[in-house]
N, C-alpha and C. Protein backbone atom coordinates (compact mmCIF):
# COMPACT_ATOMS: atom_id res chain seq x y z
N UNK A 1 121.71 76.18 79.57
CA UNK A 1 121.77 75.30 78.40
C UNK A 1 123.13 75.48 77.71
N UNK A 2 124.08 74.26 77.38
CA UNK A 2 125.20 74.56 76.64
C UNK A 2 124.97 74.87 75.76
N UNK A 3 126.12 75.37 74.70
CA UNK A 3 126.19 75.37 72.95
C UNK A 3 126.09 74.46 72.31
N UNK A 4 126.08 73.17 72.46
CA UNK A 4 125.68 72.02 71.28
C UNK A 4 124.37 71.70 71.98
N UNK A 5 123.89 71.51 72.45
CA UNK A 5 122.05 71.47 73.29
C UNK A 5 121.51 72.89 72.27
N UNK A 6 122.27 73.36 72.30
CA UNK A 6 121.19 74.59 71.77
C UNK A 6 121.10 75.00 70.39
N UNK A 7 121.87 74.60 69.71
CA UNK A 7 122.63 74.07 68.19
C UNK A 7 121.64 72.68 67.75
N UNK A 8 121.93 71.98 68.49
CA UNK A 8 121.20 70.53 68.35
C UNK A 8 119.50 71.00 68.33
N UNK A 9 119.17 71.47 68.99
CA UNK A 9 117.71 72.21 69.09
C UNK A 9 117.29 73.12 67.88
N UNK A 10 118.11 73.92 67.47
CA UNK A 10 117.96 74.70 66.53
C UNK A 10 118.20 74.11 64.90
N UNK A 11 118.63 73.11 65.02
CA UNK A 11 119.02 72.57 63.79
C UNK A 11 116.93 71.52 63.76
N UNK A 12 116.78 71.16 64.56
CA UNK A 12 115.76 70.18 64.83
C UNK A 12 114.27 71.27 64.87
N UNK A 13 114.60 72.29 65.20
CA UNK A 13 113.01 73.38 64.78
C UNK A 13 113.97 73.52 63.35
N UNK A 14 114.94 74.01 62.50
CA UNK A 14 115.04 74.35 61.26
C UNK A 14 114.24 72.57 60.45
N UNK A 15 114.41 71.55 60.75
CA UNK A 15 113.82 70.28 60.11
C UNK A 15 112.22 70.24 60.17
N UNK A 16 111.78 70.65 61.48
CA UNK A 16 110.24 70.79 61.36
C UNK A 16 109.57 71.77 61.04
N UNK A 17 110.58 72.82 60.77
CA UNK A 17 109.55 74.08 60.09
C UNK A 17 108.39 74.09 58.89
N UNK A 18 107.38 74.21 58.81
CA UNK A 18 106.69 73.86 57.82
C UNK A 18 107.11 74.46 56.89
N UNK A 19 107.00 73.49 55.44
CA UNK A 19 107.74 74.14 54.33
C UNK A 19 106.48 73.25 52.95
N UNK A 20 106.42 74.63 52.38
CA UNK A 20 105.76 74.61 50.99
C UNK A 20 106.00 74.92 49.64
N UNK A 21 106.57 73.83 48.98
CA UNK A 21 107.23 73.97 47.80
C UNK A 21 106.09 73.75 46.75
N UNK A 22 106.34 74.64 45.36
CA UNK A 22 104.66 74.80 44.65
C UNK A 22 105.68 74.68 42.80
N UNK A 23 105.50 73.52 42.34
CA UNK A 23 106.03 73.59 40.93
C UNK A 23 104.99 73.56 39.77
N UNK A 24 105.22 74.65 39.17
CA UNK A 24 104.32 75.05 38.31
C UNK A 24 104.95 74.55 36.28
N UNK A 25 104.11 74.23 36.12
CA UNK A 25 104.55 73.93 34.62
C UNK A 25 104.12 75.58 34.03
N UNK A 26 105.11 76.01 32.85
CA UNK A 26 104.77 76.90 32.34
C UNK A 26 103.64 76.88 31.39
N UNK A 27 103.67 78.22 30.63
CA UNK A 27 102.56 78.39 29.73
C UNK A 27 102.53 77.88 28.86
N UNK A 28 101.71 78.01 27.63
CA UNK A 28 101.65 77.69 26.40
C UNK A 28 103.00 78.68 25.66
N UNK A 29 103.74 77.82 25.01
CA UNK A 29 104.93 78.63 24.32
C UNK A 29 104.40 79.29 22.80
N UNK A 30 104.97 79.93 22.14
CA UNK A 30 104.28 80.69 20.93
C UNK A 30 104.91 79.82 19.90
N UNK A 31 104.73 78.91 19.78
CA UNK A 31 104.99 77.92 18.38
C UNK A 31 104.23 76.99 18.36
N UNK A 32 103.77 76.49 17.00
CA UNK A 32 102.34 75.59 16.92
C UNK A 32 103.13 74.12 18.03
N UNK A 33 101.87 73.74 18.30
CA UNK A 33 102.36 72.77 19.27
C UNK A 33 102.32 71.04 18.84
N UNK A 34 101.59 70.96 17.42
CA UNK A 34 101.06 69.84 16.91
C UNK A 34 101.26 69.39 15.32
N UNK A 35 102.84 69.68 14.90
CA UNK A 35 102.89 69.88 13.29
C UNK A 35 103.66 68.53 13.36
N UNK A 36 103.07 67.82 11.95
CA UNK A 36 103.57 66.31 11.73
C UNK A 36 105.14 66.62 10.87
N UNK A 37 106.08 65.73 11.30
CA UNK A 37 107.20 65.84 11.04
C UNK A 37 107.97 64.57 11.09
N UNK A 38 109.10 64.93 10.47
CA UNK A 38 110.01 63.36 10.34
C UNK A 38 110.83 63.56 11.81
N UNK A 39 112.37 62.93 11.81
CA UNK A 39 112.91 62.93 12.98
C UNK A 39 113.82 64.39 12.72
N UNK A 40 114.65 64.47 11.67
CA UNK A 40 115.22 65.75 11.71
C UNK A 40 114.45 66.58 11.97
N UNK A 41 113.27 66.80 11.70
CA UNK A 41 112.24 68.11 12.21
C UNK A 41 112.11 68.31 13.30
N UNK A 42 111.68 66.60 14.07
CA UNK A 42 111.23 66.90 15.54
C UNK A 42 113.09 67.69 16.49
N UNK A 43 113.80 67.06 15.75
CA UNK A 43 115.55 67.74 16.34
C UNK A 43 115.45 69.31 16.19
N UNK A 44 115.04 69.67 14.92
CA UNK A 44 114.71 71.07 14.77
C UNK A 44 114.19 72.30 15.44
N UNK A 45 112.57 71.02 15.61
CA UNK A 45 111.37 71.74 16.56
C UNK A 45 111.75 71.76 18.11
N UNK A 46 112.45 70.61 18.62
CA UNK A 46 112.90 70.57 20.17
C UNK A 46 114.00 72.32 19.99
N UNK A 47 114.72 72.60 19.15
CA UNK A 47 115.37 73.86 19.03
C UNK A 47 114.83 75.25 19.10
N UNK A 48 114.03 74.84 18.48
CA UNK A 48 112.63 76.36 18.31
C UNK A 48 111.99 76.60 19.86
N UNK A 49 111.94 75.44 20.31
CA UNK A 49 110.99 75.41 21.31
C UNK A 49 111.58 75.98 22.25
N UNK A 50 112.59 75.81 22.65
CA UNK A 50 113.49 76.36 23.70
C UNK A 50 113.72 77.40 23.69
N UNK A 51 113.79 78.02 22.22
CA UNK A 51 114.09 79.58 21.79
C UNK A 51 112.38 79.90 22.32
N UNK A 52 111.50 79.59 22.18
CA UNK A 52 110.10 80.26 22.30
C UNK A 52 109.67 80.93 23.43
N UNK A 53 109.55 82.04 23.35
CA UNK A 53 108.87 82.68 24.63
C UNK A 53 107.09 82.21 24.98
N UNK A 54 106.76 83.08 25.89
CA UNK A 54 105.22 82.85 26.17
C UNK A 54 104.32 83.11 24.96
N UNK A 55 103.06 82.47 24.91
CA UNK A 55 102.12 83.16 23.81
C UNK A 55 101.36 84.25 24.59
N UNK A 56 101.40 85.27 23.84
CA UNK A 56 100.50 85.98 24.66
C UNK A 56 99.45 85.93 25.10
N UNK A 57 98.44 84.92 24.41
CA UNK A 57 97.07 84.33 24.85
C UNK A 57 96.84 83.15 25.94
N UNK A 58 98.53 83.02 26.42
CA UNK A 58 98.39 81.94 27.34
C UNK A 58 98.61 83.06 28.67
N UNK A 59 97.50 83.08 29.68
CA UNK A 59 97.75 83.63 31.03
C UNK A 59 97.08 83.24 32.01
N UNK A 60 98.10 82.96 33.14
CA UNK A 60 97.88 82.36 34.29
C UNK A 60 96.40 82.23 34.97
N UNK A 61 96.00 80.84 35.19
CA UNK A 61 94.31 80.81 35.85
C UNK A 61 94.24 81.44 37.19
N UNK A 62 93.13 82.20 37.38
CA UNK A 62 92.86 82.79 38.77
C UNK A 62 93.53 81.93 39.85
N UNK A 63 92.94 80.73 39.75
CA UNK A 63 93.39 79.80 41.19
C UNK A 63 94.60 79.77 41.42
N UNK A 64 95.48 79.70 39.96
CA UNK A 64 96.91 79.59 40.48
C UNK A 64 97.37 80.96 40.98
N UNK A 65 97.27 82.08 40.57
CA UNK A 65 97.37 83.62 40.98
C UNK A 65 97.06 83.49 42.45
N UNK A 66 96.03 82.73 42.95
CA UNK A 66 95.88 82.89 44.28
C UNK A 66 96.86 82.40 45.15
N UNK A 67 97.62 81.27 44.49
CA UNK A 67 98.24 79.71 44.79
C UNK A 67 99.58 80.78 45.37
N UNK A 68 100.36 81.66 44.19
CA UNK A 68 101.11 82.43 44.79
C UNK A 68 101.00 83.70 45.14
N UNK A 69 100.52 83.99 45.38
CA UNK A 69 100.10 85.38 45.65
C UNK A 69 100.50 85.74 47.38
N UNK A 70 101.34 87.05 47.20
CA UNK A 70 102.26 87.57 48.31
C UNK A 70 104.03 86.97 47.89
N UNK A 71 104.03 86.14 47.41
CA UNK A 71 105.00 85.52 47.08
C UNK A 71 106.29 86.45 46.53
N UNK A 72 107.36 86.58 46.86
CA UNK A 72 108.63 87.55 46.47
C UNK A 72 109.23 87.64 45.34
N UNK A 73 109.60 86.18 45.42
CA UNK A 73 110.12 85.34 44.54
C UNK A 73 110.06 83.85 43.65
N UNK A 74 110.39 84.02 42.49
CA UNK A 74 109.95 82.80 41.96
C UNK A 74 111.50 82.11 41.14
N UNK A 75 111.44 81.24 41.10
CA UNK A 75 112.52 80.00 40.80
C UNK A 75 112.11 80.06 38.94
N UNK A 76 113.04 80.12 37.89
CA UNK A 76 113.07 79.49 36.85
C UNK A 76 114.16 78.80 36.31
N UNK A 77 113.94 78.42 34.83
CA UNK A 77 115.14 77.67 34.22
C UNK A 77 115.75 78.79 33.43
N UNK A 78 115.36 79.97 33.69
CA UNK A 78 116.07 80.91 32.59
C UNK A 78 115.80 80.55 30.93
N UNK A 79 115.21 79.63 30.95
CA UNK A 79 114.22 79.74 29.10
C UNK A 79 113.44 80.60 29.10
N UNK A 80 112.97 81.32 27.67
CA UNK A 80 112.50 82.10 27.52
C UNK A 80 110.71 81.66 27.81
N UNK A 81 110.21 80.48 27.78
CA UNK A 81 108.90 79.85 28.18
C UNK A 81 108.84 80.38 29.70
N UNK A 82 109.67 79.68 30.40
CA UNK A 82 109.73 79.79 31.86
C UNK A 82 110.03 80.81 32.79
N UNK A 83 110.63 82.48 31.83
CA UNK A 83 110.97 83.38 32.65
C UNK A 83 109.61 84.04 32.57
N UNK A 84 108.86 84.22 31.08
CA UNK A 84 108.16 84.87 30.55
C UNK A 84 106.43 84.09 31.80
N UNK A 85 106.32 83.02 31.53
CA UNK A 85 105.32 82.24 32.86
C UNK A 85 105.76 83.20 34.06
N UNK A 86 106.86 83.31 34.43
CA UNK A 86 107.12 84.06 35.84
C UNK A 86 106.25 85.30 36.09
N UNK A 87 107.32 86.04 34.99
CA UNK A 87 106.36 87.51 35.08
C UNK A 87 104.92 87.42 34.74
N UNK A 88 104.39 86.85 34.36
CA UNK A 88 103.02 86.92 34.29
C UNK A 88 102.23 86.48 35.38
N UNK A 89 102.79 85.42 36.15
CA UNK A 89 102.45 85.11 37.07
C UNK A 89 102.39 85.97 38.35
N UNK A 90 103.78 86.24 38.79
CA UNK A 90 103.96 86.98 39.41
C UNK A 90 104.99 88.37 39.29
N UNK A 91 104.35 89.51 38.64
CA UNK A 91 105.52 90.49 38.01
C UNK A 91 105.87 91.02 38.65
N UNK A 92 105.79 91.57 39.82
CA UNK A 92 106.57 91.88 40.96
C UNK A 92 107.68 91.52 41.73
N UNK A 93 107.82 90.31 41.54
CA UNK A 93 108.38 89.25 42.07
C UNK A 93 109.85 89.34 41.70
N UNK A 94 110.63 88.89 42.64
CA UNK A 94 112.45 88.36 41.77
C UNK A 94 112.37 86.83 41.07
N UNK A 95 112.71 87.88 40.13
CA UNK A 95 113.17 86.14 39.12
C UNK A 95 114.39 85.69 39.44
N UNK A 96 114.61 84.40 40.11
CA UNK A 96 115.91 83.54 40.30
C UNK A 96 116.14 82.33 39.07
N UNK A 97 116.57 82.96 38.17
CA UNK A 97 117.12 81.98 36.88
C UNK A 97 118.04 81.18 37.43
N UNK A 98 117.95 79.85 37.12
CA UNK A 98 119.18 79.04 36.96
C UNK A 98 119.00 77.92 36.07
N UNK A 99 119.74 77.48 35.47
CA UNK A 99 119.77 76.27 34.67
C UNK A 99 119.43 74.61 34.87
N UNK A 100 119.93 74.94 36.37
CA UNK A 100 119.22 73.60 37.05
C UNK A 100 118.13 73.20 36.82
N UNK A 101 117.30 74.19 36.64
CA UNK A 101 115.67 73.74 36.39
C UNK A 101 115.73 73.61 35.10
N UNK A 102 116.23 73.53 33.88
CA UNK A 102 115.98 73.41 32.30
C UNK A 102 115.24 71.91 32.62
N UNK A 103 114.68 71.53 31.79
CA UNK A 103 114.00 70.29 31.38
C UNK A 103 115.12 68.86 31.15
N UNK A 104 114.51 67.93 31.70
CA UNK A 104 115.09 67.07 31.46
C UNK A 104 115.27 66.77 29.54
N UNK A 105 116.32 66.27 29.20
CA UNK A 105 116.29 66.72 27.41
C UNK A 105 116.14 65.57 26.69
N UNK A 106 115.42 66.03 25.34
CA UNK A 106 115.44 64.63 24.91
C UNK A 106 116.52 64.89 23.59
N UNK A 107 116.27 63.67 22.66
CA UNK A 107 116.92 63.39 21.44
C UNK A 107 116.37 62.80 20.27
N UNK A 108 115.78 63.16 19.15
CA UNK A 108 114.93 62.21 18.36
C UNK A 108 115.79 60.93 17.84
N UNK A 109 114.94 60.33 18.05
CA UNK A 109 115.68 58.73 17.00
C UNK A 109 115.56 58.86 15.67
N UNK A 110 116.53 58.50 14.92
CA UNK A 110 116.54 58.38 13.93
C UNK A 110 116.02 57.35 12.67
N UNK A 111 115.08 57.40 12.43
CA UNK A 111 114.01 56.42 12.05
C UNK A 111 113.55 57.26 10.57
N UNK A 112 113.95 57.09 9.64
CA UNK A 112 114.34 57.61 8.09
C UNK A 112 112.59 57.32 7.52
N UNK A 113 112.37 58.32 6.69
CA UNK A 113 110.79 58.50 6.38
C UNK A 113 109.46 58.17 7.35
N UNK A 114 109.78 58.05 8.17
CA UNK A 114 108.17 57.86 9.21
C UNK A 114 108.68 59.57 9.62
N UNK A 115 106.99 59.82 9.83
CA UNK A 115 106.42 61.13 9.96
C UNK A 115 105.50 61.09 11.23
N UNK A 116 105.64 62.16 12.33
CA UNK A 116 104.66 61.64 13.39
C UNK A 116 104.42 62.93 13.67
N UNK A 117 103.55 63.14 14.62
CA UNK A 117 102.75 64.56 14.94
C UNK A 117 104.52 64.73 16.51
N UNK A 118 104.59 65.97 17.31
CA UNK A 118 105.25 66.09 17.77
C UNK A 118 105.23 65.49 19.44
N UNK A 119 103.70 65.44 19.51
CA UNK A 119 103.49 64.52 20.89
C UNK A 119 104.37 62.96 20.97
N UNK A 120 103.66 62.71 19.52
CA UNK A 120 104.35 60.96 19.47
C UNK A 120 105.29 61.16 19.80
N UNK A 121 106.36 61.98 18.91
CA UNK A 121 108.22 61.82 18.94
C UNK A 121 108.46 62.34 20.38
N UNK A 122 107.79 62.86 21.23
CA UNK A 122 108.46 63.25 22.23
C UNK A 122 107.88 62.29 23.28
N UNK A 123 106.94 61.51 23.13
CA UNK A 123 106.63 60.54 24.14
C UNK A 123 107.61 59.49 23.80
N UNK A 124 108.06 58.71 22.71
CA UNK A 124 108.77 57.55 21.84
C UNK A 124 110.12 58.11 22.46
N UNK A 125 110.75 59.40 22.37
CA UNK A 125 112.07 60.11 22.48
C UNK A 125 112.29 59.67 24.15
N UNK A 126 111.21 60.12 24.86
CA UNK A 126 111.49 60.10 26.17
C UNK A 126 111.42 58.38 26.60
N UNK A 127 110.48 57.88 26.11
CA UNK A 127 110.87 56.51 26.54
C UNK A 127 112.29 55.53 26.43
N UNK A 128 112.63 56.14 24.91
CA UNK A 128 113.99 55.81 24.79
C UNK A 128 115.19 56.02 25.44
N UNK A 129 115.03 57.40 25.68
CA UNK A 129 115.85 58.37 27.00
C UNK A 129 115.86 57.13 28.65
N UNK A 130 114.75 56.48 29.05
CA UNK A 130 114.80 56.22 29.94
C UNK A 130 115.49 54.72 29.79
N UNK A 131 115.64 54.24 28.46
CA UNK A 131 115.97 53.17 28.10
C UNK A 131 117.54 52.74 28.05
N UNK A 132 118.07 54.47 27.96
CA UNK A 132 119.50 54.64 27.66
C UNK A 132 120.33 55.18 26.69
N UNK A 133 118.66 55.76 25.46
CA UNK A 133 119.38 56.41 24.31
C UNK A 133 119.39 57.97 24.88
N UNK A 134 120.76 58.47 24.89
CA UNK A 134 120.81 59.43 25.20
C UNK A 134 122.71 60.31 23.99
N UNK A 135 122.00 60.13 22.86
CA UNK A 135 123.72 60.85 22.09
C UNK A 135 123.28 62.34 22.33
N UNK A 136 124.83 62.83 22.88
CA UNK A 136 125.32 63.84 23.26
C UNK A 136 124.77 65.34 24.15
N UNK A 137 123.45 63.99 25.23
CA UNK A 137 122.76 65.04 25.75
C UNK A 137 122.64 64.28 27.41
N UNK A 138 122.06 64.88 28.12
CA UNK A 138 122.15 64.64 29.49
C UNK A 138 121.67 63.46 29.51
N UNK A 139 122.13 62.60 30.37
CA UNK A 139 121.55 60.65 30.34
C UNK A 139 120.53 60.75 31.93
N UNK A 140 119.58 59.64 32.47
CA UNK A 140 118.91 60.11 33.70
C UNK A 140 119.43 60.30 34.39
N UNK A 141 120.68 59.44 34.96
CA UNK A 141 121.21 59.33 35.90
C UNK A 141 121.39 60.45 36.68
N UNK A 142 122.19 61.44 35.47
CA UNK A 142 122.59 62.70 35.76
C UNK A 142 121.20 63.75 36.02
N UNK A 143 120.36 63.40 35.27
CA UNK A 143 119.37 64.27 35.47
C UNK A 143 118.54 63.86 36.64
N UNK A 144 118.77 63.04 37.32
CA UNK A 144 118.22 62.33 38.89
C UNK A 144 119.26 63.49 39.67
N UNK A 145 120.51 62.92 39.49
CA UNK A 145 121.05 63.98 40.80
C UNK A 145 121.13 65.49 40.49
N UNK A 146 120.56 65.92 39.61
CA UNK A 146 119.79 67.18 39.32
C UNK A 146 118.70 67.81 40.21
N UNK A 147 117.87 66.74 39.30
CA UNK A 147 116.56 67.12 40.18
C UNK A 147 116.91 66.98 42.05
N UNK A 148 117.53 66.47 42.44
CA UNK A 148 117.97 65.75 43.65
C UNK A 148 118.32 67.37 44.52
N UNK A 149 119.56 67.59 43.64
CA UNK A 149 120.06 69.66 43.93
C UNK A 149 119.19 69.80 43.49
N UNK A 150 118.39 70.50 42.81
CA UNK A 150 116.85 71.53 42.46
C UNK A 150 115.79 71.21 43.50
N UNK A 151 116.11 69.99 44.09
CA UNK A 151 114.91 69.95 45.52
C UNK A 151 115.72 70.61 46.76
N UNK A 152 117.08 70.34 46.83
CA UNK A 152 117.48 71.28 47.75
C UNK A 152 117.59 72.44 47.93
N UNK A 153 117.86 73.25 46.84
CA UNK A 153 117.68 74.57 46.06
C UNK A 153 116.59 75.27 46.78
N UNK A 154 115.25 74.41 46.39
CA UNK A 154 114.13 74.88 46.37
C UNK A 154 113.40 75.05 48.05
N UNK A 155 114.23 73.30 49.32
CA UNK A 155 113.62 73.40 50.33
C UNK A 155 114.57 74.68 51.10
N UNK A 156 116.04 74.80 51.17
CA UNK A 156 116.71 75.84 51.67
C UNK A 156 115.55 77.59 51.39
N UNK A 157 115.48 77.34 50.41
CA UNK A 157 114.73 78.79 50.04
C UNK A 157 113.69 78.57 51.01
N UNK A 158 112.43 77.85 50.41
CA UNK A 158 111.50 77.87 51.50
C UNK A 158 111.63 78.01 52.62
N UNK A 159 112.74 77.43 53.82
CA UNK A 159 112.56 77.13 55.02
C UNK A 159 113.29 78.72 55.20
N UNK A 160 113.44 79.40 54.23
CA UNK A 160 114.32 81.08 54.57
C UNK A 160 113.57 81.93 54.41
N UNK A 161 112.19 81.87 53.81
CA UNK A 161 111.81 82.53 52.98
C UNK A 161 110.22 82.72 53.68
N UNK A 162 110.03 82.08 54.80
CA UNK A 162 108.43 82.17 55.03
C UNK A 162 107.87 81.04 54.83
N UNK A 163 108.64 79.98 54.55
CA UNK A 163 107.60 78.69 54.37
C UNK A 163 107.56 78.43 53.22
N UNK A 164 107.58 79.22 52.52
CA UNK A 164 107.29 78.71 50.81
C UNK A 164 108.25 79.06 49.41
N UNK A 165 108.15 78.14 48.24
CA UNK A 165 108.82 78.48 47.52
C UNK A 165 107.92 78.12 46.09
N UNK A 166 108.25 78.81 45.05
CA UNK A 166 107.99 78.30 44.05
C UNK A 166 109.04 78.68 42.64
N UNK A 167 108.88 77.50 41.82
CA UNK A 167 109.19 77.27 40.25
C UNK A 167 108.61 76.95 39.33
N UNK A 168 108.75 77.72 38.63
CA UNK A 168 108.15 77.76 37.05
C UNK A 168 108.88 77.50 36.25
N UNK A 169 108.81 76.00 35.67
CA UNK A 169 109.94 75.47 34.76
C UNK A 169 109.02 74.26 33.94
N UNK A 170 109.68 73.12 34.22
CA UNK A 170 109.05 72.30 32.56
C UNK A 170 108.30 70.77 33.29
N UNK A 171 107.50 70.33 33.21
CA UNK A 171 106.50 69.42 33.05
C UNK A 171 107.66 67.90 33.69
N UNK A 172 108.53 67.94 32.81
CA UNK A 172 108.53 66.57 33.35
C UNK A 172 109.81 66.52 34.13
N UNK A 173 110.40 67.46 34.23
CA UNK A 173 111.81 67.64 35.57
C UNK A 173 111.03 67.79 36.88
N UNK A 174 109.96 68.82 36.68
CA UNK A 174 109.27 69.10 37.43
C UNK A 174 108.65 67.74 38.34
N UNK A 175 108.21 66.99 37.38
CA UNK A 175 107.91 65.36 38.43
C UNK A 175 109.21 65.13 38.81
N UNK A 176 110.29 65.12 38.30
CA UNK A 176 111.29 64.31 38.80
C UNK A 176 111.55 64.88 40.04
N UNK A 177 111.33 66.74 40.10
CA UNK A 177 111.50 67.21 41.45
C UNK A 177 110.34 66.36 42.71
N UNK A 178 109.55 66.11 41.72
CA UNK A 178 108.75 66.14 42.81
C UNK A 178 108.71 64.58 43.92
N UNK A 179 109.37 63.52 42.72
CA UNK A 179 109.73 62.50 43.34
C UNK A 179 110.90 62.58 44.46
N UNK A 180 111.69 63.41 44.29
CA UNK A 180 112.49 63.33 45.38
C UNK A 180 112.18 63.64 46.72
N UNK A 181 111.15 65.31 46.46
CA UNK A 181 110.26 65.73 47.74
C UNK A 181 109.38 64.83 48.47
N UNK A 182 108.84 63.52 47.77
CA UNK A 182 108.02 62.89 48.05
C UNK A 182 108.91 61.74 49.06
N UNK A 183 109.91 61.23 48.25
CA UNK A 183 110.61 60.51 48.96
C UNK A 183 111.27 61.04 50.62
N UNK A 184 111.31 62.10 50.36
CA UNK A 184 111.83 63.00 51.68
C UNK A 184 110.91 63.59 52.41
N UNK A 185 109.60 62.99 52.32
CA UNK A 185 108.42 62.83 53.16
C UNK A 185 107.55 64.17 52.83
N UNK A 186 107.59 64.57 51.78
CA UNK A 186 106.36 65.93 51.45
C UNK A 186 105.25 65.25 51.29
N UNK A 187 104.17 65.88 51.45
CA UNK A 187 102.74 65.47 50.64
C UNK A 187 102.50 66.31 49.76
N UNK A 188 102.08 65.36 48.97
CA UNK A 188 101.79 66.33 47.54
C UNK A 188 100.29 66.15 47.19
N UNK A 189 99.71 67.29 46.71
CA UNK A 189 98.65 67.70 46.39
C UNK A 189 98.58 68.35 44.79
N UNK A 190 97.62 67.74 43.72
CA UNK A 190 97.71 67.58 42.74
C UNK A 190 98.47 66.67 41.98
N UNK A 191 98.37 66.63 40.55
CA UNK A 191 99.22 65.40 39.90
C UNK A 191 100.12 66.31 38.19
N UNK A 192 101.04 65.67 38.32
CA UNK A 192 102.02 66.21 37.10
C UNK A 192 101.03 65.70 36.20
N UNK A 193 100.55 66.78 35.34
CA UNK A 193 99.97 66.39 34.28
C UNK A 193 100.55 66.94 32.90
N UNK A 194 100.87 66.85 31.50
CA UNK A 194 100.73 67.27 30.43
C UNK A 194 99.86 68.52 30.13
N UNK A 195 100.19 69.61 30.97
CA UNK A 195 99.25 70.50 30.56
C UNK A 195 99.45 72.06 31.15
N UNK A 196 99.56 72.61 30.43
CA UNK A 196 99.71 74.23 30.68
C UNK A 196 99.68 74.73 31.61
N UNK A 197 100.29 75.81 32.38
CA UNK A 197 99.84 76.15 34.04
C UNK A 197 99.84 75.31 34.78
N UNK A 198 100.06 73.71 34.86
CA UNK A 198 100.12 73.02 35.70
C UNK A 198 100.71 72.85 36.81
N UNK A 199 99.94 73.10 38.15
CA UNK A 199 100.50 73.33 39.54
C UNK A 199 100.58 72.25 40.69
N UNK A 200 101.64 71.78 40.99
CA UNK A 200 101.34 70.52 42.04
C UNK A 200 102.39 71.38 43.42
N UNK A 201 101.63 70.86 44.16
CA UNK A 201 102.15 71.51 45.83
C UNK A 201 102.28 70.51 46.68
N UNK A 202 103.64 70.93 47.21
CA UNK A 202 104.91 69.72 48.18
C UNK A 202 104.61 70.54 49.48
N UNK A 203 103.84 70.01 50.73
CA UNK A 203 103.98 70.25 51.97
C UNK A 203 104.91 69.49 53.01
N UNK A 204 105.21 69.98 53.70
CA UNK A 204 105.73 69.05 54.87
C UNK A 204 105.82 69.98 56.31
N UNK A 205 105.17 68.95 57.72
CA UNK A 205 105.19 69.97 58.38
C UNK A 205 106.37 70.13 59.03
């Protein structure tokens, strides 16, 4: 067998290796999650939040413990939500911080005396975000070819690593990862939901 026959072969088992990528939304962060506020507040509260570590009453459900379990290593955004989810999850484990995974970001609008609970402003914020309001913070575009590297990030590891990889980072980058895996033929099992511990898993064989 020559050297490009055997190169060519080896590149083609590295494409079909089965690979299992597992993105986990973090925990509950330790700041109230539901206080009514104007728009400077919600600018405020998006600040706090990022500073917030884990609550201590938020810890990982059995099933997901099982989900990684043996696992080496785990992927975060290096926030204090998402390192603190790690170790609890898995404390043994190497934490691989990088920034790539931070959350896609928002920006409150500026809309003078209306008062809204913090769900509204961040559902209203993000719609706007997709609309094009984006002052002096990441716009989608950019946060598409993000997520785009954070899926490569994530399949290189896996296909090095035993098959599998996982990250513990934020809810809605986390879909955006997951649209790309999908597009690049993963099956996915579970659904990005709004909600704590939330685990969706990218196969491909």
């Amino acid at each position: 067998m020559n050297l490009a026959v055997s190169v060519s072969r080896r590149k083609q088992e590295a494409v079909s290796f089965p690979v299992r990528i597992i993105l986990v939304r973090h925990g509950k962060p330790a700041i109230p999650a539901n206080p009514r506020t104007c728009h400077n507040g919600f600018a405020r509260y998006i600040d706090d939040y990022q500073d917030a570590g884990l609550d201590p009453q938020s810890a990982p459900p059995d099933e997901l413990l099982d989900l990684v379990k043996g696992l080496n290593a785990v992927f975060t955004s290096g926030l204090p939500r998402s390192d603190d989810s790690a170790r609890a999850m898995l404390p043994e484990a190497e934490i691989i911080a990088d920034p790539l995974f931070t959350e896609a970001p928002l920006a409150a609008p500026r809309i003078p005396l209306l008062k809204m609970k913090v769900p509204v402003w961040a559902v209203l914020s993000r719609i706007l975000w997709h609309a094009g309001y984006h002052p002096e913070i990441e716009n989608y575009r950019r946060a598409k070819a993000r997520a785009a590297a954070a899926a490569d990030i994530l399949q290189e590891r896996a296909q090095a690593d035993g098959g599998a990889a996982v990250l513990v980072a934020h809810g809605y980058f986390n879909a955006m990862i997951g649209r790309v895996l999908s597009r690049r033929g993963y099956r996915r099992t579970g659904a990005h939901r709004v909600r704590f511990w939330n685990a969706v898993i990218y196969e491909r064989a």
